[in-house]
C-alpha atoms as a PDB file:
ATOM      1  CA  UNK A   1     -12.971   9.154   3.160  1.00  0.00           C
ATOM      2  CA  UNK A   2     -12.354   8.763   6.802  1.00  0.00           C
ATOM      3  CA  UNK A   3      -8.385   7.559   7.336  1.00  0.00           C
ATOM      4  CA  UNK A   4      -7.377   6.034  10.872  1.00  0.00           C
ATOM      5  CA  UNK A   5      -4.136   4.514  12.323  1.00  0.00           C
ATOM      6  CA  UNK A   6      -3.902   0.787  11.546  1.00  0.00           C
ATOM      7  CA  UNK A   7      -6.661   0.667   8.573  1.00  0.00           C
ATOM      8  CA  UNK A   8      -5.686  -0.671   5.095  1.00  0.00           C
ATOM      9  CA  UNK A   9      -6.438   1.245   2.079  1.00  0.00           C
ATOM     10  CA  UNK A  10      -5.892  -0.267  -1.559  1.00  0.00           C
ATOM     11  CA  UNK A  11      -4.142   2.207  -3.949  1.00  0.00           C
ATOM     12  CA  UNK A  12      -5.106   0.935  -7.507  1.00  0.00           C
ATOM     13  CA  UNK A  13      -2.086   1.459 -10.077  1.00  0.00           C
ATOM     14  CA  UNK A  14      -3.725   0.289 -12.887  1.00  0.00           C
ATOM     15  CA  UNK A  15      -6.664  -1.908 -13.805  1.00  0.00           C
ATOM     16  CA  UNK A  16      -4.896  -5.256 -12.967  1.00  0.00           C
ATOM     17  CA  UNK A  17      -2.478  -4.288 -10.268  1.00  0.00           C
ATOM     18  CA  UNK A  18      -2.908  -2.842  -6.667  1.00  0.00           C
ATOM     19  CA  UNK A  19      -1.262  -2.453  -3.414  1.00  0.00           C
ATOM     20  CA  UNK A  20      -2.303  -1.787   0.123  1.00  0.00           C
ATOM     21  CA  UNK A  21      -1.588   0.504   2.133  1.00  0.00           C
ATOM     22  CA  UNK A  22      -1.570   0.999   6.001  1.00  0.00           C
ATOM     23  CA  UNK A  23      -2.007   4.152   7.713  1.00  0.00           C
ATOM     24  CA  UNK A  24       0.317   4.724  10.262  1.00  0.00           C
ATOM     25  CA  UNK A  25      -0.449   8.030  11.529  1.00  0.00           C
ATOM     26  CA  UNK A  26      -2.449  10.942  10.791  1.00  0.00           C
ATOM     27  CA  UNK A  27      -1.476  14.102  12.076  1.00  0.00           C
ATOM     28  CA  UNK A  28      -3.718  17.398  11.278  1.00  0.00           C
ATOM     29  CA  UNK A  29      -3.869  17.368   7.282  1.00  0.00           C
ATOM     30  CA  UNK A  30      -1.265  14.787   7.022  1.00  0.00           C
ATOM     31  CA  UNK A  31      -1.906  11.261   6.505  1.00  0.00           C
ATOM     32  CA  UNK A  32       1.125   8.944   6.553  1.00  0.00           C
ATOM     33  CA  UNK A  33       0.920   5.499   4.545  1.00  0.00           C
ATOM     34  CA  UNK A  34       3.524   2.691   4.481  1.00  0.00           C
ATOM     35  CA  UNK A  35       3.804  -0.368   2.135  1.00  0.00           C
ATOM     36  CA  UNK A  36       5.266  -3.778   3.464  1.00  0.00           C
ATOM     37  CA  UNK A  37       6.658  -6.025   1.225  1.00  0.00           C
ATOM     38  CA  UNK A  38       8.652  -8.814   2.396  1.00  0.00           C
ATOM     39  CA  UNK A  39      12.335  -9.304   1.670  1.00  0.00           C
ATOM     40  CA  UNK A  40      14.404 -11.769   1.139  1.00  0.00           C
ATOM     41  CA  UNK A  41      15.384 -12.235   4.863  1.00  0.00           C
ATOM     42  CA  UNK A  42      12.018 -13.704   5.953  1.00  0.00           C
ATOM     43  CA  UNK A  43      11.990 -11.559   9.567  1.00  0.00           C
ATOM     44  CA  UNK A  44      12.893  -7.975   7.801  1.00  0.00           C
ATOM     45  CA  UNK A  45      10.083  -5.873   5.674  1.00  0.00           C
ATOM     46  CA  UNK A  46      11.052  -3.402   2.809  1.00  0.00           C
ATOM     47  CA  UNK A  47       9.082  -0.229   3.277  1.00  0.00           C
ATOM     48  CA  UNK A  48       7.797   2.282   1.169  1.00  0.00           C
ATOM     49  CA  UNK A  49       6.424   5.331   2.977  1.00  0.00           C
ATOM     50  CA  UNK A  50       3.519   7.029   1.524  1.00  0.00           C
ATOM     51  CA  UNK A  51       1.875  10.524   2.868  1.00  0.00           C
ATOM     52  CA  UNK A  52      -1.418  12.138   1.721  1.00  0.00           C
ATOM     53  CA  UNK A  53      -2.146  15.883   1.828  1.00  0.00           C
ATOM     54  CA  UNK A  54      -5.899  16.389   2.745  1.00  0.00           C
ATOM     55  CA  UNK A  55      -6.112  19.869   1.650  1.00  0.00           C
ATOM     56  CA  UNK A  56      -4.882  19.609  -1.804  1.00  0.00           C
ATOM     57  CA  UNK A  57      -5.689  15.253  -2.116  1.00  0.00           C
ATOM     58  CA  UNK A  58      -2.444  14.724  -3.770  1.00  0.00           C
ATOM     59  CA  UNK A  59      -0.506  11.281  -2.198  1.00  0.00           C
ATOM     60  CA  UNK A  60       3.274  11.312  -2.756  1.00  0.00           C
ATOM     61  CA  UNK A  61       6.025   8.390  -2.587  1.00  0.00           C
ATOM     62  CA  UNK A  62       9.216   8.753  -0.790  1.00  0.00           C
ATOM     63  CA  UNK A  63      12.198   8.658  -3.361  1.00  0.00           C
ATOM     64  CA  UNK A  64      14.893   7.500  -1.042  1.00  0.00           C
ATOM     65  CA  UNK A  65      17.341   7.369  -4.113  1.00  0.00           C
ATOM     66  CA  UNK A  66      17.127  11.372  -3.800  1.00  0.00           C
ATOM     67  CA  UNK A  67      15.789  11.834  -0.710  1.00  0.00           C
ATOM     68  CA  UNK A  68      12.521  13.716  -2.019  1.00  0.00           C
ATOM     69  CA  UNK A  69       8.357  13.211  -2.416  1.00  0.00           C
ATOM     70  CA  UNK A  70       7.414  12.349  -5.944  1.00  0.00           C
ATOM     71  CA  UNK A  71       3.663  12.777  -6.889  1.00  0.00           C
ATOM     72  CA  UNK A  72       1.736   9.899  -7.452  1.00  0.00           C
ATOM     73  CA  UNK A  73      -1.677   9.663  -8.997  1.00  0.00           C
ATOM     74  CA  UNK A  74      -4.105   9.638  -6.240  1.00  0.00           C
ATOM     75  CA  UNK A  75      -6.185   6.440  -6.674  1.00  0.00           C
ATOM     76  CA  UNK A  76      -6.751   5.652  -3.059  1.00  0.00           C
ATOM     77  CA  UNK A  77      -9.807   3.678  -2.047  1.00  0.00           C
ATOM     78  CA  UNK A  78     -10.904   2.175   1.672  1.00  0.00           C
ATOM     79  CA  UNK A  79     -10.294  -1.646   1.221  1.00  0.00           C
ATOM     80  CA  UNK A  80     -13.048  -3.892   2.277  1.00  0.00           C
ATOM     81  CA  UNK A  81     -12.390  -7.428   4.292  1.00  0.00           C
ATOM     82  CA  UNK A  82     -13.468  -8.908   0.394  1.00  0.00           C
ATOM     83  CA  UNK A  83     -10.754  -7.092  -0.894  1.00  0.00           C
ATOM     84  CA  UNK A  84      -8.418  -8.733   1.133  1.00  0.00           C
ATOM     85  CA  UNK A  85      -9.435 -12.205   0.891  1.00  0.00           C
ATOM     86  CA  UNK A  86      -9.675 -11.954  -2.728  1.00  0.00           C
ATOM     87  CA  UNK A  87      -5.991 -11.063  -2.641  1.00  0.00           C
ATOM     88  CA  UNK A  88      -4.673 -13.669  -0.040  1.00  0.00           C
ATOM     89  CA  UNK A  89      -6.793 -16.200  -2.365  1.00  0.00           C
ATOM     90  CA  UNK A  90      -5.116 -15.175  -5.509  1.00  0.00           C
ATOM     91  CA  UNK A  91      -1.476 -15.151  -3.752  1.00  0.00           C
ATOM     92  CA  UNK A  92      -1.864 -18.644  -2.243  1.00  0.00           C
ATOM     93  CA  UNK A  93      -3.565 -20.304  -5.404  1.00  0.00           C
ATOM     94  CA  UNK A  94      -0.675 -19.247  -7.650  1.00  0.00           C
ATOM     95  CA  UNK A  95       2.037 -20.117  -4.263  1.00  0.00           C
ATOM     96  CA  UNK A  96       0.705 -23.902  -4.121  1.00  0.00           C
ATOM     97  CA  UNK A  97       0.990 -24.639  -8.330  1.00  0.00           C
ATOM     98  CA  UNK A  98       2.716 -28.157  -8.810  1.00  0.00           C
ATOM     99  CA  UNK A  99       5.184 -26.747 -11.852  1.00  0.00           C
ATOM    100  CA  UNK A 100       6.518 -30.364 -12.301  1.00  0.00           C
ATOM    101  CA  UNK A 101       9.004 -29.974  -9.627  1.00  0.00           C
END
């Protein structure tokens, strides 16, 4: 798989449930991931930093609680413009439910 700066990758953590990734930079046999998620001040994003090893293919999380890399299963795939859509749909259909409010 070919990584660059700025693409979006989907890391699948089980069958239901994914997250995307964006490569931030790739240095040598380093590639460097982060995760936005929004917070609950609407300007700021919580970030979760993510960095691949080519050589070995093994993708660890930062653990800022101890300030170390923990292992995580490598399930990284290139994510398509269908994959994206498909997610923005699913977010927004579920967003815009009338609960009887």
């Amino acid at each position: 798989m070919t990584y660059s700066e700025g693409s979006t990758y989907k890391l699948q953590s089980d069958y239901y449930e994914s997250i995307l990734l964006e490569c931030s930079y790739v240095k040598d046999n380093t590639i460097w991931l982060v995760h936005k998620t929004p917070s609950l001040n609407s300007n700021v994003n919580d970030l979760v930093y993510y960095k691949l090893n080519r050589e070995t293919n093994k993708l660890y999380k930062l653990n800022l609680a101890f300030s170390s890399w923990d292992s995580v299963e490598n399930t990284l795939s290139e994510c398509m413009a269908q994959d994206l859509w498909s997610k923005r749909q699913g977010y927004t259909s579920y967003n815009n439910m009338n609960q009887g409010d």
